[in-house]
Protein backbone atom coordinates (compact mmCIF):
# COMPACT_ATOMS: atom_id res chain seq x y z
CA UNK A 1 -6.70 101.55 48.42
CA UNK A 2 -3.37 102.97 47.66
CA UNK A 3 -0.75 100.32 48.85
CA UNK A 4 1.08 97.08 47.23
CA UNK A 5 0.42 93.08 46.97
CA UNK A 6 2.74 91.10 49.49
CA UNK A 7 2.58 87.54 50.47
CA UNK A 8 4.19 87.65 53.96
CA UNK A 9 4.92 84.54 55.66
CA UNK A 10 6.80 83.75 59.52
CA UNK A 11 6.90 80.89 61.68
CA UNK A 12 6.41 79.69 65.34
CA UNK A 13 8.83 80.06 67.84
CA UNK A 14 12.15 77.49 67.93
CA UNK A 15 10.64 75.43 64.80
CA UNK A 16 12.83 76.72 62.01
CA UNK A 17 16.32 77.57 63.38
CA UNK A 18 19.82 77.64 61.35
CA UNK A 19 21.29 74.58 60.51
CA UNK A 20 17.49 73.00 60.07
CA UNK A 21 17.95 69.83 57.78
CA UNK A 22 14.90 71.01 55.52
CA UNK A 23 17.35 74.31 55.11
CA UNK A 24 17.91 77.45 56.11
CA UNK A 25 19.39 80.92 55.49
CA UNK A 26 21.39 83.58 57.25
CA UNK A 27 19.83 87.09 57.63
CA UNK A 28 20.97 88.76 55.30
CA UNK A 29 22.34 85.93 53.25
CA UNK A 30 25.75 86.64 54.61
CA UNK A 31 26.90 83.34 54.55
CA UNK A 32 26.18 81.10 51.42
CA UNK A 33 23.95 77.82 52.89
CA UNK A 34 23.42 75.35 49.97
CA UNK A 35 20.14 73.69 49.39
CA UNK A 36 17.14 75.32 50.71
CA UNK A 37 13.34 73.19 51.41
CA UNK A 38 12.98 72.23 48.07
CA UNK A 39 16.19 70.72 47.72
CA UNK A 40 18.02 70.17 51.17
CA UNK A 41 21.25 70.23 51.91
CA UNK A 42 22.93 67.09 52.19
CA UNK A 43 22.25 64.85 55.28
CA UNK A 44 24.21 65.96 58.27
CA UNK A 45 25.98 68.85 56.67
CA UNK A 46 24.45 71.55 59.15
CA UNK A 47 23.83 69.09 62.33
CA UNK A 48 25.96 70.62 64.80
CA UNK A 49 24.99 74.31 64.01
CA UNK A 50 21.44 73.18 64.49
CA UNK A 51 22.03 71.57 67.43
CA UNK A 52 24.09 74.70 68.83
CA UNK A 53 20.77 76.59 67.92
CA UNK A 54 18.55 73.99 69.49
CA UNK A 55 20.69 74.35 72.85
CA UNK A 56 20.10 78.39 73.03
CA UNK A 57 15.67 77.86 72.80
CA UNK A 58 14.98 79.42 76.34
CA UNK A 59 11.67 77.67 75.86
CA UNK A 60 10.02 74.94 73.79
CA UNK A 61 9.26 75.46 70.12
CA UNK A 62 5.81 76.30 69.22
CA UNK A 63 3.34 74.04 67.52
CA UNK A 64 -0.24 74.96 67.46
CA UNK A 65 -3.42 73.07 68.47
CA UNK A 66 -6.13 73.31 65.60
CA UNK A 67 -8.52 74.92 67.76
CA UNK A 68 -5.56 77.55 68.52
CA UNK A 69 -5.17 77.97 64.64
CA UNK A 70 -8.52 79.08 64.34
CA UNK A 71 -8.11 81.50 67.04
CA UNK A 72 -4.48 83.07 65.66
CA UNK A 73 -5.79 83.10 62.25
CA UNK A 74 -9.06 85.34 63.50
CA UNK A 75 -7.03 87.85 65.59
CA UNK A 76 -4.28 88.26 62.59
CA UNK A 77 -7.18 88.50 59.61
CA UNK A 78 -8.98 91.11 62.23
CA UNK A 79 -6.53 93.29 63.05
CA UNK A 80 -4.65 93.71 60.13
CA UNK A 81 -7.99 94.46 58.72
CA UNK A 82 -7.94 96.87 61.51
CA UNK A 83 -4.92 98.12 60.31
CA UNK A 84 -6.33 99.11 56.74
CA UNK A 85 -4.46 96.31 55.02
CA UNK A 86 -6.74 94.10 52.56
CA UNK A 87 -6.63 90.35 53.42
CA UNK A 88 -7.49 88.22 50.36
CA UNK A 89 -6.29 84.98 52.21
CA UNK A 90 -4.88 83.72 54.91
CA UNK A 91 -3.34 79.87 56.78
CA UNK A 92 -2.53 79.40 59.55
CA UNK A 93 -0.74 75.83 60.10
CA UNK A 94 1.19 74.06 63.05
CA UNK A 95 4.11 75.61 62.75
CA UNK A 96 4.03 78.92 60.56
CA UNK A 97 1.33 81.72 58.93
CA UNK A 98 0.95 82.54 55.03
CA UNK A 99 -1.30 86.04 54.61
CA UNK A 100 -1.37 87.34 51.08
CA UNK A 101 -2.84 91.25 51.97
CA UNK A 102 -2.45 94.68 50.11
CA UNK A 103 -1.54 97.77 52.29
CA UNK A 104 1.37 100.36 51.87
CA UNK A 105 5.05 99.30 51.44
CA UNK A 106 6.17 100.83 54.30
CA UNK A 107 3.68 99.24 56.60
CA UNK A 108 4.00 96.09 56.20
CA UNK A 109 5.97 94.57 58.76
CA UNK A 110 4.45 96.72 61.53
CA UNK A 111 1.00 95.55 60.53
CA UNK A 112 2.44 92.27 60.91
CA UNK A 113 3.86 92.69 64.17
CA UNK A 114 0.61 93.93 65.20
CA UNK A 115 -1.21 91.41 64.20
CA UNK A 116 1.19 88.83 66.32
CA UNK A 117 1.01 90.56 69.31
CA UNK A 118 -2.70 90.42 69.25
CA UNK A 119 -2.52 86.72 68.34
CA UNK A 120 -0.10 86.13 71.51
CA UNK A 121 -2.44 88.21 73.81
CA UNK A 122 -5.52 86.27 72.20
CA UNK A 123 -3.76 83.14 73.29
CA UNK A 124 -2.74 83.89 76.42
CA UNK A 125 -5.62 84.81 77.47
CA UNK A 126 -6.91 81.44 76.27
CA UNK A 127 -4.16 80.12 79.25
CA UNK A 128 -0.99 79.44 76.41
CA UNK A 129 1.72 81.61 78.22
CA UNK A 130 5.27 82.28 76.84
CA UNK A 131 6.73 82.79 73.61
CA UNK A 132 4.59 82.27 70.58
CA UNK A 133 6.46 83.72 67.12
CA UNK A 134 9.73 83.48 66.22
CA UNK A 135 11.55 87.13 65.18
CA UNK A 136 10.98 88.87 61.76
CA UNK A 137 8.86 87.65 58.78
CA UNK A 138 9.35 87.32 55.02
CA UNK A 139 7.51 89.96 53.38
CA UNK A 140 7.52 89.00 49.55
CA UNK A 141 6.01 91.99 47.07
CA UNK A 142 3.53 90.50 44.49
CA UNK A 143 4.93 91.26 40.93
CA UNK A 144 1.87 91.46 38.81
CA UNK A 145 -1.62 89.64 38.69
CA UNK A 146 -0.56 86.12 37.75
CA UNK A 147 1.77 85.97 40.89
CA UNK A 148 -0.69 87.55 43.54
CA UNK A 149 -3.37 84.37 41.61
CA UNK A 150 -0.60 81.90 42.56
CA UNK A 151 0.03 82.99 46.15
CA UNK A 152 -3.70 82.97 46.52
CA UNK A 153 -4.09 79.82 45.73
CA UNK A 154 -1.18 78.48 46.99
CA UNK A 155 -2.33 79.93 50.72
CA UNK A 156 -5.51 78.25 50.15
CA UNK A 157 -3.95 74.52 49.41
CA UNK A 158 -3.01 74.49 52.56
CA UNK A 159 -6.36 73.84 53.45
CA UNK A 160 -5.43 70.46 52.78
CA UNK A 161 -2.12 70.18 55.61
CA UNK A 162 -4.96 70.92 58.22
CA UNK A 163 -4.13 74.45 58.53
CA UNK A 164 -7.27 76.67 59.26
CA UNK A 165 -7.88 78.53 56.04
CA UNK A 166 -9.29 81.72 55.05
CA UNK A 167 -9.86 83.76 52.19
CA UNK A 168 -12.01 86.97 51.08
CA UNK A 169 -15.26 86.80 51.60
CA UNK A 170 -16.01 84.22 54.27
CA UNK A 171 -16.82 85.17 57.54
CA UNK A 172 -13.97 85.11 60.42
CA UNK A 173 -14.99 82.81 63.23
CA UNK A 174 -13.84 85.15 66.24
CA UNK A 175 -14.74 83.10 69.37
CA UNK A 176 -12.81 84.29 72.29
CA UNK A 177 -10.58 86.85 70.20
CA UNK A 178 -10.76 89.70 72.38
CA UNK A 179 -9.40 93.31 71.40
CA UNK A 180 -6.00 94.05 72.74
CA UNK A 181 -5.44 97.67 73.49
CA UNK A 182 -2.97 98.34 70.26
């Protein structure tokens, strides 16, 4: 398969918005925000911009059940597989998605938006209306082997934070994850 290694990562609705205390960035990085989730900013610094951001939610942010992580994780794992893109692993947590999947450069974020929109219509037809994902997501190109090892195994950790976990190989446990029309 002609393509490239990305480890692509987005969140839920409302649960990471600017001026977060665990950090945060601008799009584009147009505006310089120190510390970042490894090393916060200082306590307080952003508070009112994230407030101002919660105020503007037209709905509540998004946290997912575990049985609904096992049901976004099949839908995104089958239909970017539909899409021709190789999954090699995939998480699915409470509040955000790690895939790590080959396919061409060009593709990649309209695989991924593919993939969410069957995830929301495999959820709402489960009965979970509304919003589900919040805008974008952070395609990151795999440099060379060593790197697409790491993100591998650093999707699969999260095993261990209760996110449903899946990786090459195993079979995808598709109950009630109907085909959308896409």
């Amino acid at each position: 398969m002609e393509g490239r290694w990305f480890h692509v990562t987005f969140a839920t609705y409302g649960t990471w918005l600017p001026g977060d205390p665990r950090g945060f960035r601008t799009r584009h990085h147009r505006e310089h925000v120190e510390g970042d989730y490894r090393s916060p900013p200082p306590a307080g610094r952003y508070e009112h911009r994230h407030e101002h951001s919660r105020r503007l939610l037209v709905a509540e942010p998004v946290r997912f059940t575990p049985q609904e992580r096992q049901s976004v994780l099949a839908a995104l794992v089958e239909r970017l597989r539909r899409g021709d893109a190789l999954v090699v692993a995939a998480a699915v947590g409470r509040e955000h998605v790690h895939l790590v999947f080959k396919c061409p450069a060009a593709e990649v974020r309209r695989l991924v938006g593919l993939a969410k929109k069957h995830a929301w219509f495999v959820l709402r037809n489960r009965g979970r209306p509304g919003r589900i994902w919040a805008k974008r997501c952070r395609a990151e190109p795999i440099r060379d082997r060593a790197h697409q090892l790491n993100a591998v195994r650093y999707v699969l950790r999260h095993a261990g934070s209760s996110a449903a976990v899946w990786r090459f190989g195993q079979p995808i446990e598709a109950k009630g994850v109907e085909a959308d029309r896409t």
